[in-house]
Protein backbone atom coordinates (compact mmCIF):
# COMPACT_ATOMS: atom_id res chain seq x y z
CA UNK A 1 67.89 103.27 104.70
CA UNK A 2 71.22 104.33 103.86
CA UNK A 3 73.55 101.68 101.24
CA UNK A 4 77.34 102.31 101.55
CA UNK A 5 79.15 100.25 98.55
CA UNK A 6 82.99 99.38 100.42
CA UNK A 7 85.49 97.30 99.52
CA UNK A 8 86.89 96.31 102.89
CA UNK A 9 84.73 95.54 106.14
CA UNK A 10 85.34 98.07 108.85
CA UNK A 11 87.29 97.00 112.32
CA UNK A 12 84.07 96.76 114.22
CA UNK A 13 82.86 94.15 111.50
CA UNK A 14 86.02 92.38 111.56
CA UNK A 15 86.02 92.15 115.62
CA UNK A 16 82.68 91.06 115.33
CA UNK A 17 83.15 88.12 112.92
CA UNK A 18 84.01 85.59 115.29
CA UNK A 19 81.98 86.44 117.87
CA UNK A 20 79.06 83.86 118.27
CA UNK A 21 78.33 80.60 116.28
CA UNK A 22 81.78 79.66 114.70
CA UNK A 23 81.05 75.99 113.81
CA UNK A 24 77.65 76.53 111.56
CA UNK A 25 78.38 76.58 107.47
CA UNK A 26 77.45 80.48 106.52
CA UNK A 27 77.20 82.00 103.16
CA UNK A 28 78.28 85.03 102.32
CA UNK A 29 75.71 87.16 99.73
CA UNK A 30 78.16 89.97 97.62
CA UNK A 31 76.24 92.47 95.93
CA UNK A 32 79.09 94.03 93.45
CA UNK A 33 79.42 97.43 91.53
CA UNK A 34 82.17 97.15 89.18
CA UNK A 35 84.23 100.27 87.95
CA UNK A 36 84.28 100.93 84.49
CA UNK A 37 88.22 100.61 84.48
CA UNK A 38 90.10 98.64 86.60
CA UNK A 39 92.19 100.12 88.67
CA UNK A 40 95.25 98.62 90.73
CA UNK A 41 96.84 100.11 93.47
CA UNK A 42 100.46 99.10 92.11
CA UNK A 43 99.36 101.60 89.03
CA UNK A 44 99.87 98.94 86.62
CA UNK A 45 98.60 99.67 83.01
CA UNK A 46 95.74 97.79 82.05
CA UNK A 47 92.85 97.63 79.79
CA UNK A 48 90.86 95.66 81.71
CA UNK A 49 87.21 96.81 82.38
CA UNK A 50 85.90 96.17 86.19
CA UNK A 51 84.14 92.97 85.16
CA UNK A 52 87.08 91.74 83.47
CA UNK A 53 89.47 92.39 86.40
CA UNK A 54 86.79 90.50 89.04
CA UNK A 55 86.30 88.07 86.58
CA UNK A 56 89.97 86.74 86.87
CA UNK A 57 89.53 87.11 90.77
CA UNK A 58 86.20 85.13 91.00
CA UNK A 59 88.18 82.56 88.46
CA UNK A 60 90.74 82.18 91.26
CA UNK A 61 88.54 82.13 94.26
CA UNK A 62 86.19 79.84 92.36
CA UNK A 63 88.70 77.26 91.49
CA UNK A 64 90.99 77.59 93.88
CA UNK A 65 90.65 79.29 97.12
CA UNK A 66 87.75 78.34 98.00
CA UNK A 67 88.54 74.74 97.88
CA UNK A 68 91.01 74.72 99.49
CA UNK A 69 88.95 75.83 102.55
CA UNK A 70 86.17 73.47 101.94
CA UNK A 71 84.13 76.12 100.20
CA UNK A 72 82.50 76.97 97.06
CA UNK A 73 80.52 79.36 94.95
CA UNK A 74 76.48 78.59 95.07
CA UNK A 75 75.00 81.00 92.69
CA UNK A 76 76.28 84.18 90.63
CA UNK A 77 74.72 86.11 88.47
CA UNK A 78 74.24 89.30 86.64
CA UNK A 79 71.33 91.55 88.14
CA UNK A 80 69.01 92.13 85.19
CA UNK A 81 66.25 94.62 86.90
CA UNK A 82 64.82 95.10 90.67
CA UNK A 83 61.39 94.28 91.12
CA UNK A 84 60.72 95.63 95.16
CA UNK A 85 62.32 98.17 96.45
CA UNK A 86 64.50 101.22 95.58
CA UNK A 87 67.83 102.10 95.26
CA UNK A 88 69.89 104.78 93.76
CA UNK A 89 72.46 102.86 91.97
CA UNK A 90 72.20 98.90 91.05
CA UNK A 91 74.22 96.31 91.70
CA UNK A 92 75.99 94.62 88.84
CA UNK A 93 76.18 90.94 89.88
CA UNK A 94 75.36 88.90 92.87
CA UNK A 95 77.47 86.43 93.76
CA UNK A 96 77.08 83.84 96.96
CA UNK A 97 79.60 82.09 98.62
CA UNK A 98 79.43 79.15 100.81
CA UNK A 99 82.01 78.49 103.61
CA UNK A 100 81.63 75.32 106.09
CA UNK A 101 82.27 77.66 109.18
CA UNK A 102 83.67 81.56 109.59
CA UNK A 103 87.03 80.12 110.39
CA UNK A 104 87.05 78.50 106.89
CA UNK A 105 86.63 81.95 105.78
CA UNK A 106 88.96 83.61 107.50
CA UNK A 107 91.65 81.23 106.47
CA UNK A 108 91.46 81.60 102.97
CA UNK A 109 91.34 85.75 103.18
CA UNK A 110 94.49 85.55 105.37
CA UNK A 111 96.26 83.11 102.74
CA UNK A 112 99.12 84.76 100.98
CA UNK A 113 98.05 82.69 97.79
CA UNK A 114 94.43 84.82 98.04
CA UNK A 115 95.72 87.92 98.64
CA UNK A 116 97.46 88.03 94.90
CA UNK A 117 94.29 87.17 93.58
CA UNK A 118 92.66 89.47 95.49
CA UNK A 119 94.63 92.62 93.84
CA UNK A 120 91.77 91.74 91.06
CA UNK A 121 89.00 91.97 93.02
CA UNK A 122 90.19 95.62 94.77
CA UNK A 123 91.03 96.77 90.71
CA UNK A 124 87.69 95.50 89.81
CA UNK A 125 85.24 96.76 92.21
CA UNK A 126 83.94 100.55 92.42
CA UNK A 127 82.29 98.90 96.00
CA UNK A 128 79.95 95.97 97.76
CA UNK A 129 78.32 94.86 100.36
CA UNK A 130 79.17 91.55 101.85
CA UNK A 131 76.38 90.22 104.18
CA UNK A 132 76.54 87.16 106.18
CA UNK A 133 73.89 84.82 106.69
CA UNK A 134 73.49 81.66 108.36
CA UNK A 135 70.40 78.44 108.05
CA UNK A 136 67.31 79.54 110.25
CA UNK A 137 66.07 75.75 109.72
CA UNK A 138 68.52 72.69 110.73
């Protein structure tokens, strides 16, 4: 199994988002690898470390954004050891969002509001993955 770390979803994965179920609550699962240094794509000076950079994002979309949309964080936490499995290079933290439908989403990540925030997250993160899931059981 091959893991790619990105910080953007690709256009297939975008075109796909709204296709299917739109109305069900999902939650989104974020595996995160910070960078050591932040690094912002204005090239603004900083001596923020990765974590400190996403930490003033998740702040924002914590208190904030996510609100706004009807969402909020469930669990975060910092990944301590993996017990199954293999992988090259571990996560840092795992963070999981919960969003009342993919539209809810998509609403606050087009927000001009999120976007600024979001400059944190992008200097923060070396990569991710973002995967979607949605209740088997209703």
């Amino acid at each position: 199994m091959k893991v790619e770390n990105k910080l953007t979803p690709n256009v297939m994965a975008m075109a796909g988002f709204l296709v299917g179920d739109t109305k069900s609550t999902i939650r989104m699962v974020n595996l995160l690898k910070f960078r050591k240094k932040a690094s912002y794509e204005d090239g603004r000076k900083t001596d923020l470390s990765g974590r400190e950079a996403y930490a003033l994002y998740a702040k924002d979309v914590s208190t904030i954004h996510l609100p706004k949309v009807g969402g909020k964080i469930i669990f975060s936490g910092i990944v301590s050891r993996l017990l199954i499995g293999e992988v090259e290079d571990m996560w840092d933290m795992i963070a999981i969002a919960e969003y009342p439908n993919k539209k809810a989403m998509l609403k606050m990540i087009s927000d001009k509001d999120y976007r600024e925030s979001e400059k944190h997250r992008s200097a923060g993160l070396e990569g991710q993955l973002n995967i979607e899931t949605m209740d088997v059981i209703k």
